[in-house]
C-alpha atoms as a PDB file:
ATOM      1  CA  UNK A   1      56.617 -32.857 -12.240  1.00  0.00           C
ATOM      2  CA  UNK A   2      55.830 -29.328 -11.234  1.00  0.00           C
ATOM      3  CA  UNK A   3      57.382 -28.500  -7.689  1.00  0.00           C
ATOM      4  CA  UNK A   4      58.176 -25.032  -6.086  1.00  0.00           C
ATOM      5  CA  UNK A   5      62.111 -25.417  -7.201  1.00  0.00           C
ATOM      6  CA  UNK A   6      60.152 -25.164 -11.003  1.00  0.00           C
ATOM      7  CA  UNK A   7      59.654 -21.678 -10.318  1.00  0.00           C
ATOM      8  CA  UNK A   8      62.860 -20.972  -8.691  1.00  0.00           C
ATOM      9  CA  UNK A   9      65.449 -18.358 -10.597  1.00  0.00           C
ATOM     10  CA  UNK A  10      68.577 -19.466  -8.236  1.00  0.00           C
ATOM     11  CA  UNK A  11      71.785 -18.934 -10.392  1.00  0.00           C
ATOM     12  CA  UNK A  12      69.663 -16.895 -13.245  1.00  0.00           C
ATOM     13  CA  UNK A  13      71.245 -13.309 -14.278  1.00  0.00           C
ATOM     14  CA  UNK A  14      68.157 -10.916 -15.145  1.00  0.00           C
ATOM     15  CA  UNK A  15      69.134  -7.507 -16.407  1.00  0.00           C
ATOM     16  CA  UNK A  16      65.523  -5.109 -15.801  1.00  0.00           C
ATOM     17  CA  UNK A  17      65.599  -2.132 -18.039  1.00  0.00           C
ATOM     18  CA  UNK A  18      63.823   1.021 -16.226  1.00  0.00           C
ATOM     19  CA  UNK A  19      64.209  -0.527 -13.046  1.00  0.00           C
ATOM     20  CA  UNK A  20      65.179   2.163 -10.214  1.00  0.00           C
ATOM     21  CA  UNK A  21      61.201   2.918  -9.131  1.00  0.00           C
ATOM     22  CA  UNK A  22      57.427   1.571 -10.161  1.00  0.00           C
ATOM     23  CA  UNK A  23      56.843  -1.621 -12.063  1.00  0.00           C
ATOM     24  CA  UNK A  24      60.383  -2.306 -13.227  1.00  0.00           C
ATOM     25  CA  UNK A  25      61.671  -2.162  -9.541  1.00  0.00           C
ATOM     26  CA  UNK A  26      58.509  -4.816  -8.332  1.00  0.00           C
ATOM     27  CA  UNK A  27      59.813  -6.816 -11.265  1.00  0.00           C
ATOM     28  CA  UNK A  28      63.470  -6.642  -9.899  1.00  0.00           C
ATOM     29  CA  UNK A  29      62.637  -7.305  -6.735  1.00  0.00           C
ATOM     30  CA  UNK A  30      60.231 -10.672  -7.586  1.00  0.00           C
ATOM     31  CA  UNK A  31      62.898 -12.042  -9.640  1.00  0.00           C
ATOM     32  CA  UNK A  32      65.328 -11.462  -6.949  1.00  0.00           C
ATOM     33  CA  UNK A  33      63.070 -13.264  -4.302  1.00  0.00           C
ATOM     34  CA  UNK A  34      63.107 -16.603  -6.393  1.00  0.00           C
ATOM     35  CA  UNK A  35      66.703 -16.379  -6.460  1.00  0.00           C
ATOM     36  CA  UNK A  36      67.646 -14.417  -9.466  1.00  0.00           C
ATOM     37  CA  UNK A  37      70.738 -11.783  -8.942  1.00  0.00           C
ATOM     38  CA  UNK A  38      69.557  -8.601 -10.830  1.00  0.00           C
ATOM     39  CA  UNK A  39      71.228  -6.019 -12.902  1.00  0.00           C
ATOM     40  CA  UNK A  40      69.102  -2.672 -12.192  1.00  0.00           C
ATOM     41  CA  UNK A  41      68.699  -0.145 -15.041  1.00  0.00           C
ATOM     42  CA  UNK A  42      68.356   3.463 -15.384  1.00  0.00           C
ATOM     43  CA  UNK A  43      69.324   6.529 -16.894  1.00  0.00           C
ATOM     44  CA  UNK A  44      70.481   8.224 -13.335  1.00  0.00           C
ATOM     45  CA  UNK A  45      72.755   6.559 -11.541  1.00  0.00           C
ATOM     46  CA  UNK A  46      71.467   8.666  -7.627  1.00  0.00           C
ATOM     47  CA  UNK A  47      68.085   6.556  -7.888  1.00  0.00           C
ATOM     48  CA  UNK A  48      69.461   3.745  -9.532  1.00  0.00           C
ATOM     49  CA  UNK A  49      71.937   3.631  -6.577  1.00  0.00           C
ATOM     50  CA  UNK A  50      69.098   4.044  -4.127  1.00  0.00           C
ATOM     51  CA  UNK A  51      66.883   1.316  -5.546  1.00  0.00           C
ATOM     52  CA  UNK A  52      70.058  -1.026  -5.661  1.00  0.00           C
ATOM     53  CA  UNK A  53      70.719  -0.104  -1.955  1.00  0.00           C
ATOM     54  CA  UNK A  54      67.182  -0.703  -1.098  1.00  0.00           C
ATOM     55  CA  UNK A  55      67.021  -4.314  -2.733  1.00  0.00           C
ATOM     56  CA  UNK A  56      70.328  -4.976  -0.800  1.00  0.00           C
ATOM     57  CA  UNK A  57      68.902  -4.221   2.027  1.00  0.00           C
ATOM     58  CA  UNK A  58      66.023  -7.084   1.704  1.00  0.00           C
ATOM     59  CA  UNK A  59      68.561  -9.674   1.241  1.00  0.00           C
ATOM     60  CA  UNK A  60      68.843  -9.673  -2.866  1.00  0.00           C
ATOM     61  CA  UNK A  61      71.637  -9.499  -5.073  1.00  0.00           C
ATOM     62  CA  UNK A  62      71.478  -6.781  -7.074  1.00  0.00           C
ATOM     63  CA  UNK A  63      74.317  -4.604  -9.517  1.00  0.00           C
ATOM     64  CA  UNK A  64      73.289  -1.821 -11.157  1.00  0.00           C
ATOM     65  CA  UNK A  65      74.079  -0.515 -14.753  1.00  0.00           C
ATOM     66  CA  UNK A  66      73.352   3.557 -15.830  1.00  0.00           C
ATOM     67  CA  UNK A  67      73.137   3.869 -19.391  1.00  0.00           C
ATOM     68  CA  UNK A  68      70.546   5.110 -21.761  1.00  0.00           C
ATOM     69  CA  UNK A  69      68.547   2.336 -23.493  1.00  0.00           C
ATOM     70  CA  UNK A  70      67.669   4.499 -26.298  1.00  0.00           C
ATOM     71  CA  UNK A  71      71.197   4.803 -27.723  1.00  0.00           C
ATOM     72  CA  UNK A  72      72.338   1.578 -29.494  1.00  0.00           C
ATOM     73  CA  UNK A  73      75.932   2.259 -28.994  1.00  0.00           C
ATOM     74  CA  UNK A  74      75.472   2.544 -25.147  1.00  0.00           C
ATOM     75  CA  UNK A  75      73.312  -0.460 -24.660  1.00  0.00           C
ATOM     76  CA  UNK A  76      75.647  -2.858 -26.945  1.00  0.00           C
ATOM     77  CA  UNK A  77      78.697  -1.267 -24.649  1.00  0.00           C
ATOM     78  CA  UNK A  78      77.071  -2.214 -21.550  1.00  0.00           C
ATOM     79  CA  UNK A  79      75.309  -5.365 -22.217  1.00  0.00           C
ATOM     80  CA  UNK A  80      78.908  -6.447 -23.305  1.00  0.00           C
ATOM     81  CA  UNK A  81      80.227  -5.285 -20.034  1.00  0.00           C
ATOM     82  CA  UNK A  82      77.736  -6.876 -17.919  1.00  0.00           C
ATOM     83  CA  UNK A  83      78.251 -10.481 -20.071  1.00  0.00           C
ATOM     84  CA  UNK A  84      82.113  -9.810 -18.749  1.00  0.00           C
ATOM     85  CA  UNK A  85      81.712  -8.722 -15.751  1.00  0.00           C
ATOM     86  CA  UNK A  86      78.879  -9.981 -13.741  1.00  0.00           C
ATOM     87  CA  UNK A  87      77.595 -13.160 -16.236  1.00  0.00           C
ATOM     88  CA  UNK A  88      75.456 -14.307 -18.677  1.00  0.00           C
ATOM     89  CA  UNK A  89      72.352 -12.462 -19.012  1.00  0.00           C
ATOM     90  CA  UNK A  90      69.880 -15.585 -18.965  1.00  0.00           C
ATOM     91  CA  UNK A  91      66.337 -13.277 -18.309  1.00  0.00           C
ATOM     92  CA  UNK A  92      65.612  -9.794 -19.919  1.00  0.00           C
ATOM     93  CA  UNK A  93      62.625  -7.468 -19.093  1.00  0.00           C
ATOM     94  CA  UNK A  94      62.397  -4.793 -21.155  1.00  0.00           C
ATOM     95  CA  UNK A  95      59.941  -2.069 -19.170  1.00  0.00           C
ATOM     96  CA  UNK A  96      61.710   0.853 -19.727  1.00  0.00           C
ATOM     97  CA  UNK A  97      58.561   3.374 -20.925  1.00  0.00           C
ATOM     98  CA  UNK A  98      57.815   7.221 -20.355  1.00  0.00           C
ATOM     99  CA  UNK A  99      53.629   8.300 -20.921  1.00  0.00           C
ATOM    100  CA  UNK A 100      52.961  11.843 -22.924  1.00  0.00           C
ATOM    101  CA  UNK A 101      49.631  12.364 -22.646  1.00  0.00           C
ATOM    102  CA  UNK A 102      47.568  15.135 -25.212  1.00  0.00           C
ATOM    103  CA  UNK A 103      45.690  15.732 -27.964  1.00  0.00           C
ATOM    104  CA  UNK A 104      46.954  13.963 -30.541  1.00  0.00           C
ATOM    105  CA  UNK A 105      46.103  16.531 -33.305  1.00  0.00           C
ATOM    106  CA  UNK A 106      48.742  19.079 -31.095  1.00  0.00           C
ATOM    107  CA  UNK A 107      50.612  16.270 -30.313  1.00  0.00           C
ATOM    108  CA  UNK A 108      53.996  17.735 -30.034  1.00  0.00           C
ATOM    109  CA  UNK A 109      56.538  15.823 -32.810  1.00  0.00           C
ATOM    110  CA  UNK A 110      59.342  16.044 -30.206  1.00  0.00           C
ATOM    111  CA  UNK A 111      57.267  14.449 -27.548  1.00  0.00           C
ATOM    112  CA  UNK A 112      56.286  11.777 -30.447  1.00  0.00           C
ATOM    113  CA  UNK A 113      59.945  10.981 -31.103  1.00  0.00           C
ATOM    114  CA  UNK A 114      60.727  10.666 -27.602  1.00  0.00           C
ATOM    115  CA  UNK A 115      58.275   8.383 -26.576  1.00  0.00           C
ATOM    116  CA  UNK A 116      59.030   5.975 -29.790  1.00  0.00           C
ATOM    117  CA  UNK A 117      62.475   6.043 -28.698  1.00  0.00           C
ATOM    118  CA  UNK A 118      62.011   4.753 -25.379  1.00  0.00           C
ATOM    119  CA  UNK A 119      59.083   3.083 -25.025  1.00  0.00           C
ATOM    120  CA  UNK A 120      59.451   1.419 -28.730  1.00  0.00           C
ATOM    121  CA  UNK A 121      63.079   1.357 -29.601  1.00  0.00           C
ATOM    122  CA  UNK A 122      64.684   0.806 -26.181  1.00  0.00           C
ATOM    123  CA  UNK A 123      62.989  -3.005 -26.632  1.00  0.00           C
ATOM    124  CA  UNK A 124      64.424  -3.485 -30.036  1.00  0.00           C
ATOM    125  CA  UNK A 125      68.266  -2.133 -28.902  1.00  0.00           C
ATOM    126  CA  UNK A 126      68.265  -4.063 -26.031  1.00  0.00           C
ATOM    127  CA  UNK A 127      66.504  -7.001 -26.648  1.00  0.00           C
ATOM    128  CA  UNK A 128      68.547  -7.592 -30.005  1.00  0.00           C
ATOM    129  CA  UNK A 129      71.402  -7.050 -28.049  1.00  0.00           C
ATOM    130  CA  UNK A 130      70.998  -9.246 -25.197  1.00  0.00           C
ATOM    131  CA  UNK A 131      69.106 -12.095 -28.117  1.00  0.00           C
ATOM    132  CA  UNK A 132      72.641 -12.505 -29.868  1.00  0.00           C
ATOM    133  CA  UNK A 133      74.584 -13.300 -26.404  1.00  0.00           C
ATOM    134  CA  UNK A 134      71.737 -15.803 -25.490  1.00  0.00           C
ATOM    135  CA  UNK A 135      71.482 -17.348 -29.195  1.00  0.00           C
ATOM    136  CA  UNK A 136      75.359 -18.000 -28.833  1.00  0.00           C
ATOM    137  CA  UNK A 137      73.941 -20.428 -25.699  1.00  0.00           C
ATOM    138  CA  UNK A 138      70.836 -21.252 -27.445  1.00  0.00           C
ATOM    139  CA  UNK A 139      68.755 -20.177 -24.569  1.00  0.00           C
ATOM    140  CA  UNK A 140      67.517 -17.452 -22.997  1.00  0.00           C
ATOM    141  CA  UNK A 141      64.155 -15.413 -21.671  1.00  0.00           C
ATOM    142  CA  UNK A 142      62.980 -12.257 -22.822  1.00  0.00           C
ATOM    143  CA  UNK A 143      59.688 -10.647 -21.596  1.00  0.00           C
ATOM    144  CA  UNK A 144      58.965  -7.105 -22.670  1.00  0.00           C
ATOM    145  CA  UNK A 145      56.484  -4.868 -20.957  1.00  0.00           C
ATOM    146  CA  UNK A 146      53.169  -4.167 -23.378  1.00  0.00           C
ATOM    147  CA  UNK A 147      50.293  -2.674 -21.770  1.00  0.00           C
ATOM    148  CA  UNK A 148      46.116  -3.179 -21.508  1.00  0.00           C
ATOM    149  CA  UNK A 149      46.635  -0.239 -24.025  1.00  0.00           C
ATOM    150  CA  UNK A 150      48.436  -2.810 -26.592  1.00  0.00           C
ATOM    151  CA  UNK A 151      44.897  -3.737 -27.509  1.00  0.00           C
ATOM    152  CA  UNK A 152      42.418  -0.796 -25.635  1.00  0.00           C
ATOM    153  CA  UNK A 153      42.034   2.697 -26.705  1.00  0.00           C
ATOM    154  CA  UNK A 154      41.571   6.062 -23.967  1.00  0.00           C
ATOM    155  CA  UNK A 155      41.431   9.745 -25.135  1.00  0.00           C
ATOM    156  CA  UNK A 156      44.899  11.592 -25.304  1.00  0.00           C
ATOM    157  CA  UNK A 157      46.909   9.048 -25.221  1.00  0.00           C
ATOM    158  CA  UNK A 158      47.175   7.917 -29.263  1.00  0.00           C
ATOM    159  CA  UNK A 159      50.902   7.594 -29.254  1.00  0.00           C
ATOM    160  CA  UNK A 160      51.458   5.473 -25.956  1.00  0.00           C
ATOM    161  CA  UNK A 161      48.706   2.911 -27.659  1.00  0.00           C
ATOM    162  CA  UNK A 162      50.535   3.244 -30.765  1.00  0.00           C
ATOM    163  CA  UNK A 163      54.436   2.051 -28.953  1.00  0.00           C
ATOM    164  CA  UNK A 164      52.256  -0.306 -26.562  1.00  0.00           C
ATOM    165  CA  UNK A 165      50.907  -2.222 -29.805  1.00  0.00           C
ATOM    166  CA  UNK A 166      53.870  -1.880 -31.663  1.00  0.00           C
ATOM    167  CA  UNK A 167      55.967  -4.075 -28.398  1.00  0.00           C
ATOM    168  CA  UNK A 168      53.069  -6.337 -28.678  1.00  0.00           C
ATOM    169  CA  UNK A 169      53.797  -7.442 -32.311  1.00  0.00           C
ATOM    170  CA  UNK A 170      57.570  -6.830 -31.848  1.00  0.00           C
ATOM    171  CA  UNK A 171      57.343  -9.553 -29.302  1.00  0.00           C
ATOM    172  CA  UNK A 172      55.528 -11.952 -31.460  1.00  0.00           C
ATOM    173  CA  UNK A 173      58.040 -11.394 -34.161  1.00  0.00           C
ATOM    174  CA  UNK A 174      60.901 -11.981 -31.713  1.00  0.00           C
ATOM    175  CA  UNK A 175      59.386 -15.224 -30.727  1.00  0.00           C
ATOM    176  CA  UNK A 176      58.743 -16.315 -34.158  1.00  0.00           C
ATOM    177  CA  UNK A 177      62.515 -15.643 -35.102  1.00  0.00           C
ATOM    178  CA  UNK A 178      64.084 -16.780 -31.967  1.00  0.00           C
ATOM    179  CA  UNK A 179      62.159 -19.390 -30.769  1.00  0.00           C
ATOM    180  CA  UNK A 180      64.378 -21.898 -33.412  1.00  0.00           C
ATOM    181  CA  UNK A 181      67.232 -20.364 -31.881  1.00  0.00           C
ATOM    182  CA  UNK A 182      66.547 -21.458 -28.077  1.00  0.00           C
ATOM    183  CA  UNK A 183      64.641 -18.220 -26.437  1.00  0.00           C
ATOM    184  CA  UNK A 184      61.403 -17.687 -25.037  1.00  0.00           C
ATOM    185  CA  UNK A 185      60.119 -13.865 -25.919  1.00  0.00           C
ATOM    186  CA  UNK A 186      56.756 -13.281 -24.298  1.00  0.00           C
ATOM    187  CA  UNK A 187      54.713 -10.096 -22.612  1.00  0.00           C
ATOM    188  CA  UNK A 188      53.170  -8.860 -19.651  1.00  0.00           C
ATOM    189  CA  UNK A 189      50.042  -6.753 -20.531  1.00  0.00           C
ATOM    190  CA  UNK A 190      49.794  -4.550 -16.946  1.00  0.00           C
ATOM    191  CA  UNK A 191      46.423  -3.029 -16.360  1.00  0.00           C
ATOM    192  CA  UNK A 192      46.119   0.352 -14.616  1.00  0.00           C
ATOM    193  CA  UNK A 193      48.297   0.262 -11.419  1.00  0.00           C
ATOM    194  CA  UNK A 194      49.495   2.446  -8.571  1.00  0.00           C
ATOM    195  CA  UNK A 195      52.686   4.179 -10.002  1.00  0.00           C
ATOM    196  CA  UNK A 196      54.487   7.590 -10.321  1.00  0.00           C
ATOM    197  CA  UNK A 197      53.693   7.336 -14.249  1.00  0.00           C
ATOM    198  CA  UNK A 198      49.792   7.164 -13.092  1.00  0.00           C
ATOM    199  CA  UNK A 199      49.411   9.786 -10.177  1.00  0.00           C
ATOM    200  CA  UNK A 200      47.177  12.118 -11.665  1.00  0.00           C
ATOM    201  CA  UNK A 201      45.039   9.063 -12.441  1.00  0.00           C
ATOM    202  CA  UNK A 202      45.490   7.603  -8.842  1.00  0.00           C
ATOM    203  CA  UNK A 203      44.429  11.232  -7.286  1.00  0.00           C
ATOM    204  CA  UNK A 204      41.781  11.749  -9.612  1.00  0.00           C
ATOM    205  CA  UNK A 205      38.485  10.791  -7.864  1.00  0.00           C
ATOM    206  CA  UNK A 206      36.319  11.055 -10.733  1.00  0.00           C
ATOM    207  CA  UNK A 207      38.661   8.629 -13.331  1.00  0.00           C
ATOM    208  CA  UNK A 208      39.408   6.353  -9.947  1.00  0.00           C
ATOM    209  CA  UNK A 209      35.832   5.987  -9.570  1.00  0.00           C
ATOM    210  CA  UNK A 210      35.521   5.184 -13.136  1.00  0.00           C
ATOM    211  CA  UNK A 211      38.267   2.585 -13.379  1.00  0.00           C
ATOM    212  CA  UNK A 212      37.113   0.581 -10.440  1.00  0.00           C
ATOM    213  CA  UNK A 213      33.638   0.144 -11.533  1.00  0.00           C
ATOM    214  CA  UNK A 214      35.227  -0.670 -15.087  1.00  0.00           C
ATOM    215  CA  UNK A 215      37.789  -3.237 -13.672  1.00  0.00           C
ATOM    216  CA  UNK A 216      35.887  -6.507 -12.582  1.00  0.00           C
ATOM    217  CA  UNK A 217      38.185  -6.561  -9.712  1.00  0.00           C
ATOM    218  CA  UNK A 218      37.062  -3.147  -8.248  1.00  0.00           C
ATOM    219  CA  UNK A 219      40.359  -1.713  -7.522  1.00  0.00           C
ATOM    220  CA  UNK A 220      43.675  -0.189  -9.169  1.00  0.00           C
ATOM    221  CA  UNK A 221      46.519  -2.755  -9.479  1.00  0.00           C
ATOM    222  CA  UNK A 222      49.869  -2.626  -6.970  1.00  0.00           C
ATOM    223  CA  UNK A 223      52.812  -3.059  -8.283  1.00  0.00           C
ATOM    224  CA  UNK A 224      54.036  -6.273  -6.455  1.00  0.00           C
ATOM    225  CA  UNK A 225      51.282  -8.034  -7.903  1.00  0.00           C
ATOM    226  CA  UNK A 226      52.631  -7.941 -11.514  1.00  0.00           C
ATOM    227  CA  UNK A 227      55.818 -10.152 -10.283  1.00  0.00           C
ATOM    228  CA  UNK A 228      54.495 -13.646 -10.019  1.00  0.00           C
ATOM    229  CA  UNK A 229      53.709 -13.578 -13.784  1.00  0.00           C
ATOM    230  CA  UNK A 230      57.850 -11.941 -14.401  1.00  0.00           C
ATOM    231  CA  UNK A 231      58.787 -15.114 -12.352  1.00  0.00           C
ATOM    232  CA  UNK A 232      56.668 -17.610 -13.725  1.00  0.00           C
ATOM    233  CA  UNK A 233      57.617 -16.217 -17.679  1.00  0.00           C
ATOM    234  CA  UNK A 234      60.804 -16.326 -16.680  1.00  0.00           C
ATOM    235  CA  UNK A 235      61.123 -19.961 -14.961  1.00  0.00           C
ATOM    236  CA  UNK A 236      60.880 -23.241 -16.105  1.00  0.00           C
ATOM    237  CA  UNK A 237      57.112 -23.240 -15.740  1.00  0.00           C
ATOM    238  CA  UNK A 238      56.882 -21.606 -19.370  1.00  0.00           C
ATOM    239  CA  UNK A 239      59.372 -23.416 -21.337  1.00  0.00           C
ATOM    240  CA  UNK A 240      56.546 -23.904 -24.109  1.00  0.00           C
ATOM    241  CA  UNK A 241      55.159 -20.486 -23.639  1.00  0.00           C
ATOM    242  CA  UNK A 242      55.875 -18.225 -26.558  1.00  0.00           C
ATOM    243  CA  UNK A 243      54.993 -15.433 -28.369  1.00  0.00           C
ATOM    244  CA  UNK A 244      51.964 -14.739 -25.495  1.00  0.00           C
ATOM    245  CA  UNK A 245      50.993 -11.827 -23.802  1.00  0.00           C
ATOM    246  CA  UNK A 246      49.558 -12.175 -20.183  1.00  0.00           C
ATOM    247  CA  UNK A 247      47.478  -9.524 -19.425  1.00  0.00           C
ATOM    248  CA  UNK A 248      47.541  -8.570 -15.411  1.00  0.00           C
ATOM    249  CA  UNK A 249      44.870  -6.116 -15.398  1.00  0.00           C
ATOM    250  CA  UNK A 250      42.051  -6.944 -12.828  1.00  0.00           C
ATOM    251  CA  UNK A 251      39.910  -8.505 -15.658  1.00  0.00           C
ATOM    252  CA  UNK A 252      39.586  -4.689 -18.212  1.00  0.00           C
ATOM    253  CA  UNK A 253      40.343  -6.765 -21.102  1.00  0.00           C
ATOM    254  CA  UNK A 254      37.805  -9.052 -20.664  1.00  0.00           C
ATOM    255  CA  UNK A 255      34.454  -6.777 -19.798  1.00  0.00           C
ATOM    256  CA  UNK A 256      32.977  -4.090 -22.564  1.00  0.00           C
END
């Protein structure tokens, strides 16, 4: 019988991976509204401290964790630290991601490297990690954070779709390996939304007024709307969801 408790995260560690402003901080903070205590990631520890601070301050248990998520050594260090210290880590989201935007035939190979490191890589380290902790207890949730761009194409930005539809399959293929083993792996598709990786976008008038009129819902995205589909991929409302990607884009995937 589906009640409200169904939903509920009370007792559930979730470790968020790019987590100290924009999406990955909404995501904290939803999980840590249905009950979840949160593990905050970053690569600076002055935000990181400042998002922890502010979740704190709304009534959430949160920790916070500063390491690098595209250096393998680091995250198996820390993941190991948090299993020690603070608990099993029982929900992952993997939204850790940086945007280079150009032309893709001067497409910088530094720039390419970086952002297959973190927006690619960074989901394999840690969610590999964190899988062989949860195998061990034959359970576990794992969403990582694809994009409308997993399966859409927009001038300059060739090498985001390329890491955005690489997570996409990389989630499939954890689900299809894992799912014996006790986890859920799924993905949250975000359409465009208000963050500090879109500005430009946002204070663009001529691509705002193009992206409404694309998006059936007539609007960009905010943030705090992408967390009800983190809570419900991560609760026992999807215990035979697997493998899926739930798009939250205002309808772009489904119009021409």
């Amino acid at each position: 019988m589906i009640t409200a408790s169904t939903f509920r995260l009370d007792g559930r560690l979730a470790l968020v991976t790019g987590s100290s402003a924009g999406i990955g901080l909404a995501l904290a903070r939803g999980l840590g509204q249905a009950g979840a205590t949160i593990v905050l990631n970053g690569r600076n520890a002055a935000p990181l401290a400042a998002a922890a601070q502010l979740l704190r301050s709304e009534g959430l248990t949160v920790h916070e964790r500063a390491f690098d998520v595209t250096d393998a050594t680091q995250v198996q260090a820390q993941v190991a630290d948090i299993e020690k210290q603070i608990g099993p880590i029982e929900i992952l989201i993997n939204n850790a991601g940086i945007q280079r935007r150009g032309p893709l035939h001067e497409y910088a190979h530094s720039d390419w490297h970086d952002i297959m490191q973190t927006n690619l890589n960074s989901v394999f380290f840690v969610g590999q990690t964190v899988a062989q902790h949860m195998i061990t207890r034959g359970r576990g949730r794992i969403v990582n954070i694809c994009s409308v761009q997993s399966e859409l194409g927009r001038p300059g930005i060739a090498p985001y779709m390329a890491t955005k539809g690489a997570v996409k399959m990389l989630t499939k293929g954890m689900a299809v390996d894992w799912g014996p083993l006790g986890l859920n792996v799924n993905g949250i598709g975000p359409g465009y939304f208000k963050t500090e990786l879109n500005e430009k976008l946002v204070n663009d008038p001529t691509f705002s007024a193009w992206l409404t009129n694309r998006t059936p819902n007539r609007r960009w995205g905010e943030v705090q709307e992408l967390a009800g589909a983190a809570v419900f991929l991560a609760s026992d409302a999807s215990t035979f969801v697997n493998g899926h990607i739930l798009y939250v884009d205002g309808g772009v995937t489904a119009q021409l």
